[in-house]
Protein backbone atom coordinates (compact mmCIF):
# COMPACT_ATOMS: atom_id res chain seq x y z
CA UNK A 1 38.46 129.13 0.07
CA UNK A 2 35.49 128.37 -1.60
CA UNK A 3 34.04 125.24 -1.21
CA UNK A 4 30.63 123.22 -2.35
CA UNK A 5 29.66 119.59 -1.42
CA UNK A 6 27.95 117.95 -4.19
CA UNK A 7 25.79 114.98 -4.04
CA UNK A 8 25.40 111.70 -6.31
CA UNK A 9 22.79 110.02 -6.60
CA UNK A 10 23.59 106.46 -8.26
CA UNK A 11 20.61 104.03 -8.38
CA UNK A 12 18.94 101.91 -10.38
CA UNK A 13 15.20 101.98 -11.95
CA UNK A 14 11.81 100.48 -12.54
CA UNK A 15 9.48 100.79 -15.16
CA UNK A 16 7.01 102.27 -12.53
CA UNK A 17 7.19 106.58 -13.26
CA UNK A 18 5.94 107.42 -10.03
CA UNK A 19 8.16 105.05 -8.19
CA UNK A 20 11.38 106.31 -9.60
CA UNK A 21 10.06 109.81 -8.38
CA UNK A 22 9.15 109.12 -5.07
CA UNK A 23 12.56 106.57 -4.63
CA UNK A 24 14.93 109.83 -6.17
CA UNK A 25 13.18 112.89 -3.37
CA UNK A 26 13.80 109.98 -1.09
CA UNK A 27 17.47 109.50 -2.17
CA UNK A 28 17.34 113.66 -2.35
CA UNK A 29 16.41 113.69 1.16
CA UNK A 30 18.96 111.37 2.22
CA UNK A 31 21.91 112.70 0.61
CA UNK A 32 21.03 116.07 1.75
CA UNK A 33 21.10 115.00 5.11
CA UNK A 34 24.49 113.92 4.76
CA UNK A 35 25.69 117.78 3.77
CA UNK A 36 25.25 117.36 0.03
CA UNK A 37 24.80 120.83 -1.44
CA UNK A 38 23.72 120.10 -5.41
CA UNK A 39 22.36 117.07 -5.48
CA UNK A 40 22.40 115.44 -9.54
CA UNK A 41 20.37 112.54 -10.37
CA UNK A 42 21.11 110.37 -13.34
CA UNK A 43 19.82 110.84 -17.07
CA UNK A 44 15.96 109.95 -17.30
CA UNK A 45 16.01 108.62 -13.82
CA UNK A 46 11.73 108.13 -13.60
CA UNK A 47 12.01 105.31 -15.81
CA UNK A 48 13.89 102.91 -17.35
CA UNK A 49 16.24 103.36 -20.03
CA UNK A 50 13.69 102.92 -23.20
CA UNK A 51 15.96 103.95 -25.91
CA UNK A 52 17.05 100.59 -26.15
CA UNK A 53 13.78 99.62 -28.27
CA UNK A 54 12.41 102.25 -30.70
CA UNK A 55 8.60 102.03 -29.24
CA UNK A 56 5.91 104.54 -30.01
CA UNK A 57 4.42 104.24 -26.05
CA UNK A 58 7.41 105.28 -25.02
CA UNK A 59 6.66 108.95 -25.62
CA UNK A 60 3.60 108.51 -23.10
CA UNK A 61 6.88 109.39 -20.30
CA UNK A 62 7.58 112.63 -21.42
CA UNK A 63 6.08 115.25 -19.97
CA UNK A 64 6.55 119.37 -19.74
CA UNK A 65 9.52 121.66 -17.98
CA UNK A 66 8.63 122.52 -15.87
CA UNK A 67 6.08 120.54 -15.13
CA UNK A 68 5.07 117.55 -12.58
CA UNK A 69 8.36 116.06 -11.70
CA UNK A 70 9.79 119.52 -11.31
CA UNK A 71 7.21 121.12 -9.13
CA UNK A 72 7.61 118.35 -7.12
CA UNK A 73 11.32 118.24 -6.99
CA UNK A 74 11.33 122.32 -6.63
CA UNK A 75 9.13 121.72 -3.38
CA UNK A 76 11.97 119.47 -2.24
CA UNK A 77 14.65 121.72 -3.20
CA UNK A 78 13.14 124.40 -0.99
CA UNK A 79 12.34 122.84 1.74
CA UNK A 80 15.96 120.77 2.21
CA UNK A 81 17.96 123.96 1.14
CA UNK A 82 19.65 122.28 -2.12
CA UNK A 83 20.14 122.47 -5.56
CA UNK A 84 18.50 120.14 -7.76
CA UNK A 85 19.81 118.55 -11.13
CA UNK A 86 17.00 116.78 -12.79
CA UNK A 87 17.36 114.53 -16.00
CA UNK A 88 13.92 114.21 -17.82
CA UNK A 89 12.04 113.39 -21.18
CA UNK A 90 10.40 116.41 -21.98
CA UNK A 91 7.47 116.85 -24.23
CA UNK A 92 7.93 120.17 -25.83
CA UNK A 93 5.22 120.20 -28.16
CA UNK A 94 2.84 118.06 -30.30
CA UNK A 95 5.50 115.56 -31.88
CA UNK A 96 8.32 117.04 -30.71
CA UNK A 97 10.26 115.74 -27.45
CA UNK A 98 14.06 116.71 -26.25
CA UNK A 99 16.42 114.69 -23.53
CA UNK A 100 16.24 117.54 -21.13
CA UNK A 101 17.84 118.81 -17.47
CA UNK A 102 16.05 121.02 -15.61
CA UNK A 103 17.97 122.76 -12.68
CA UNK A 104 16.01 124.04 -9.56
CA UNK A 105 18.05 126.10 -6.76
CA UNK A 106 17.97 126.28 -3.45
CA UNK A 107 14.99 128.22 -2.93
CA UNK A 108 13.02 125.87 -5.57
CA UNK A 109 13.07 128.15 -7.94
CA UNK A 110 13.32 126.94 -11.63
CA UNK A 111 16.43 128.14 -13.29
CA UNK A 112 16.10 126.94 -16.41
CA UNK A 113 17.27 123.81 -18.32
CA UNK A 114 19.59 122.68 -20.75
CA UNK A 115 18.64 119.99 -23.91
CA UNK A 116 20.93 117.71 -24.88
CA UNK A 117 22.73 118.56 -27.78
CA UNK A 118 24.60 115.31 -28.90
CA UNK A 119 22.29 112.38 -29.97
CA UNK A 120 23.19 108.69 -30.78
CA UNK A 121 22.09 106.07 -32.66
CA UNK A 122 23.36 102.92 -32.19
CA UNK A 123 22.70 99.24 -30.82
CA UNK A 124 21.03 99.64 -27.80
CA UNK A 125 20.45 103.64 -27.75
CA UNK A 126 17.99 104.66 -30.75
CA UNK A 127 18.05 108.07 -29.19
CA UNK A 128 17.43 109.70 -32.49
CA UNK A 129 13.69 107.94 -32.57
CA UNK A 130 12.87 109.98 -29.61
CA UNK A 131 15.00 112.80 -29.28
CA UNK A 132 15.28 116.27 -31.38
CA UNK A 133 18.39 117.65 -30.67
CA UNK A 134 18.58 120.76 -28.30
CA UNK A 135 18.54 124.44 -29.33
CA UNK A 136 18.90 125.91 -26.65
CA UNK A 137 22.52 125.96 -26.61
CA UNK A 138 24.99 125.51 -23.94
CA UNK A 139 23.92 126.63 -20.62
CA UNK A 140 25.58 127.55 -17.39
CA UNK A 141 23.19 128.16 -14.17
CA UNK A 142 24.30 130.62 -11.29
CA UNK A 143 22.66 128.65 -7.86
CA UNK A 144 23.25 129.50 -4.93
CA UNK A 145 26.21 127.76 -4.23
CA UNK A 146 28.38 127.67 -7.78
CA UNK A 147 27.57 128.21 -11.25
CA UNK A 148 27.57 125.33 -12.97
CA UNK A 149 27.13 123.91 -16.37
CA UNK A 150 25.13 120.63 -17.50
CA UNK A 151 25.79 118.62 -20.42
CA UNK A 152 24.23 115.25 -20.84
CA UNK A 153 25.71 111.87 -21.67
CA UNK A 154 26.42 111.44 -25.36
CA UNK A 155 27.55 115.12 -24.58
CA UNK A 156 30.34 113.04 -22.52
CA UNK A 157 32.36 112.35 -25.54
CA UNK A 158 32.44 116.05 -27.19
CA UNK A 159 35.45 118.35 -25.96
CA UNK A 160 33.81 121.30 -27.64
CA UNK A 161 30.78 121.22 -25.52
CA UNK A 162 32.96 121.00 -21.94
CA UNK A 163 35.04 123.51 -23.41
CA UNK A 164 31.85 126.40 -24.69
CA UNK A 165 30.48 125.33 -21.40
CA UNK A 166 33.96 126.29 -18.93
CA UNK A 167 34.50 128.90 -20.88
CA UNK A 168 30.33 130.20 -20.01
CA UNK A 169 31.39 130.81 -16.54
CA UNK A 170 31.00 126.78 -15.27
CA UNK A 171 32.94 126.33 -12.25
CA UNK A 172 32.00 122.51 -12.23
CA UNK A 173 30.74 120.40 -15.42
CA UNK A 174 27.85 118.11 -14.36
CA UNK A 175 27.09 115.42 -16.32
CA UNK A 176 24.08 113.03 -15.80
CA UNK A 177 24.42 109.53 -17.62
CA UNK A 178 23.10 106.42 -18.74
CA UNK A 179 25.42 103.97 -20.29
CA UNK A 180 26.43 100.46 -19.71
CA UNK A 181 27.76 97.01 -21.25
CA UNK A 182 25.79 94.70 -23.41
CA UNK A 183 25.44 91.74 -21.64
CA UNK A 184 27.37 89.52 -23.78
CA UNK A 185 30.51 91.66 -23.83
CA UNK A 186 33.50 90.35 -22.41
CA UNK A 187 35.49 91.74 -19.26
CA UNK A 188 37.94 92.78 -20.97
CA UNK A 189 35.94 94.88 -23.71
CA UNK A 190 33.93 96.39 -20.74
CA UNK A 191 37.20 97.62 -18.95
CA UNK A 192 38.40 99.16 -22.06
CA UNK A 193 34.71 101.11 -22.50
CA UNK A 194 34.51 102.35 -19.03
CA UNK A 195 38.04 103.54 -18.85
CA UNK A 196 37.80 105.15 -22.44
CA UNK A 197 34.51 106.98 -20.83
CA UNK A 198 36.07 108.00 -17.40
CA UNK A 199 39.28 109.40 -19.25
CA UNK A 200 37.53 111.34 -21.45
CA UNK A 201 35.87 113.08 -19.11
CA UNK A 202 38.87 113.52 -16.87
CA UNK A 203 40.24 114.97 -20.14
CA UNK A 204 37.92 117.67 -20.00
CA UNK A 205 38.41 118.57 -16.23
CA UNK A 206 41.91 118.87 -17.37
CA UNK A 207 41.80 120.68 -20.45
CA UNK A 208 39.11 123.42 -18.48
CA UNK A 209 40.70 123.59 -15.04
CA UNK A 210 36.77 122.55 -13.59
CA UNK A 211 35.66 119.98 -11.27
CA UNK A 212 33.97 116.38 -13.36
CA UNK A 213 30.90 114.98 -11.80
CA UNK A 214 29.59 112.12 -13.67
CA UNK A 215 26.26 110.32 -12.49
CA UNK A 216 25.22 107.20 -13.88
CA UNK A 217 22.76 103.98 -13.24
CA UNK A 218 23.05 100.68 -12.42
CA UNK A 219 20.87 97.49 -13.02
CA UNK A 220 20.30 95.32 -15.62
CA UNK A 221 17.78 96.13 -18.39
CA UNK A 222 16.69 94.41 -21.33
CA UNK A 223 19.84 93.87 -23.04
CA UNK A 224 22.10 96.22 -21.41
CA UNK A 225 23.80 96.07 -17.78
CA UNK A 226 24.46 99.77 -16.53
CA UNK A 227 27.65 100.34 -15.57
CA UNK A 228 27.72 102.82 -12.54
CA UNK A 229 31.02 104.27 -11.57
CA UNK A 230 29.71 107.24 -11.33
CA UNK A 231 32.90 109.68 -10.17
CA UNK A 232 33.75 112.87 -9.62
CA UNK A 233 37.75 114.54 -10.67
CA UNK A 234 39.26 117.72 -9.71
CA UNK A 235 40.74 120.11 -12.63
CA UNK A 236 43.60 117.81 -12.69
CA UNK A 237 41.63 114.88 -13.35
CA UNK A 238 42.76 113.34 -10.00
CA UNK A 239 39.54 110.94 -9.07
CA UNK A 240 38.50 111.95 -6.02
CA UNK A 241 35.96 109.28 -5.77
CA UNK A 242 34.89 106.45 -7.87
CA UNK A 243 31.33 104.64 -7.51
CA UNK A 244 30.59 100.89 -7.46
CA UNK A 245 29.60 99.28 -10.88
CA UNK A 246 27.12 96.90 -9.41
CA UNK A 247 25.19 99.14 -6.28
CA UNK A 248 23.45 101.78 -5.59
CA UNK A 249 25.21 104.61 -3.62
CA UNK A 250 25.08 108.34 -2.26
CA UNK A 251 28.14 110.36 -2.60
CA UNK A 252 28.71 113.25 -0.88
CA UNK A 253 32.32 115.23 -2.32
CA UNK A 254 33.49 118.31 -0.88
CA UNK A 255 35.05 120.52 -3.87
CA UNK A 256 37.36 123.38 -3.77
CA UNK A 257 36.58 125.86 -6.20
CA UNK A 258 39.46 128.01 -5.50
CA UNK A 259 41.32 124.80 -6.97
CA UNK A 260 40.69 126.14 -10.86
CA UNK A 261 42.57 129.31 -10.19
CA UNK A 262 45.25 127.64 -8.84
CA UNK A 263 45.69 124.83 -11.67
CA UNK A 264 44.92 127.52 -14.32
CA UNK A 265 47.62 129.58 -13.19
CA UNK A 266 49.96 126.97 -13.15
CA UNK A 267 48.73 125.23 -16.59
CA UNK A 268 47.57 127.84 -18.27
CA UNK A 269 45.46 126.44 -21.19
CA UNK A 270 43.28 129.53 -21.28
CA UNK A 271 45.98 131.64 -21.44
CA UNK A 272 47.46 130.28 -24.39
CA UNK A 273 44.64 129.17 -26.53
CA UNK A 274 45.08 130.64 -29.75
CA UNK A 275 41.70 131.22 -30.76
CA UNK A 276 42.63 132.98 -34.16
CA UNK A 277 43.30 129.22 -35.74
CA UNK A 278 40.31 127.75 -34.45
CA UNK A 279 37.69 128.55 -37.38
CA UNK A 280 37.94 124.85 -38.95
CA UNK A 281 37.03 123.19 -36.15
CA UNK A 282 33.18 124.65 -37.78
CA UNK A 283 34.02 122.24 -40.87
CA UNK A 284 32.52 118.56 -40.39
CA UNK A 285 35.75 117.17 -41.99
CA UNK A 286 38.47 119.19 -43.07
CA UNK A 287 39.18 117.77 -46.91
CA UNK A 288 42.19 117.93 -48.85
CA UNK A 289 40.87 120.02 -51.88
């Protein structure tokens, strides 16, 4: 049997950079000491969530990959023995600036990092104002406990990407997150939104035969209350453990890998893909004429 424990990290943040820093290799430390493996931290977790405002001095957060927050996080890495997943604004070049992971293994060295490939626009989340969509394609990382794959919020909603990512190698899909409610929503509307965004991703752990970890915030900012629930689901979609919506936790989840041979062989959606038909999923919208 092969099995990983993975660690979430679900808090919430300030608008102080080095704070958020310092309060996740805290967390890191903690969670660590409680067996976690892979440790992810939530999308752009040294700061608050500024895409709710499209604000020129926002783009004095982002900063290289590698670069400060990953040398320090690398250092941590090493030292505790874990693997690192580590949601940041990076500034690429002059003008141009990506929603980026970074991932940093158990020795602290950099393996790479993945930029998000889906970006919204809407009420609340002008990501497009800040964001250039990634080209670096989708990205699986061998550490030294599992290779995973990372995908990034928005990503959430997008089958193809879970799917180009499982089929990469990724024994579990890691997603780091921030979404939440507006604050004027009712219950019921917020019920209907989280469980639309849980499902989906179940869906994929489903559909791939791979372990779901989702990590998201909490807290209220500006106009939006972060939702939490962070959860992770095995390739059956089963939730093996579901997060508060209102505090800040530290899960640890044991995983057993050997569970997507086992679920594969028994629903075997690989098997029977028939790839051969799949050349109009390419097509934006598949028109009559």
């Amino acid at each position: 049997m092969k099995s990983v424990k993975v660690g979430l990290v679900q808090t919430s943040c300030t608008a102080d950079k080095q704070e958020n820093l310092e309060k996740a290799i805290s967390k890191v430390r903690e969670i660590a000491a409680k067996g976690a493996q892979i440790v992810c931290l939530q999308e752009l977790f040294t700061s608050l969530y500024f895409c709710d405002v499209e604000d020129y001095d926002n783009f004095n957060l982002a900063e290289a990959i590698p670069g400060p927050s990953t040398d320090a996080l690398s250092a941590v890495a090493k030292e505790l023995g874990v693997v690192i997943i580590a949601s940041l604004f990076e500034k690429r070049a002059e003008g141009l600036y990506h929603n980026t992971t970074a991932v940093l293994d158990a020795d602290g060295s950099y393996l790479g990092k993945y930029r998000k490939m889906h970006i919204p626009d809407d009420p609340g989340y002008y990501e497009k104002f800040y964001f250039t969509p990634g080209d670096l394609g989708y990205k699986v990382f061998k550490t030294r406990f599992a290779t995973i794959g990372v995908l990034i919020c928005w990503d959430q909603w997008y089958p193809e990407a879970a799917r180009i990512t499982s089929l990469m190698g990724a024994e579990i899909l890691f997603y780091p997150t921030a979404i939440g409610w507006a604050s004027s929503q009712e219950v019921d509307t917020n019920t209907e939104q989280y469980n639309a965004w849980q499902t989906i991703q179940r869906s994929h752990a489903v559909a791939n035969g791979v372990h779901v970890v989702s990590v998201n915030r909490i807290g209220d900012e500006g106009p939006m209350k972060f939702w939490g629930g962070s959860f992770v689901a095995n390739p059956f979609g089963t939730v093996l453990y579901q997060a508060s919506h209102t505090e800040e936790e530290l899960i640890v989840q044991e995983l057993d890998l050997a569970k997507s041979d086992r679920y594969r062989t028994h629903w075997p959606f690989l098997r029977d893909r028939r790839i051969d038909s799949y050349a109009p999923i390419t097509k934006r919208y598949i028109d009559e004429d």
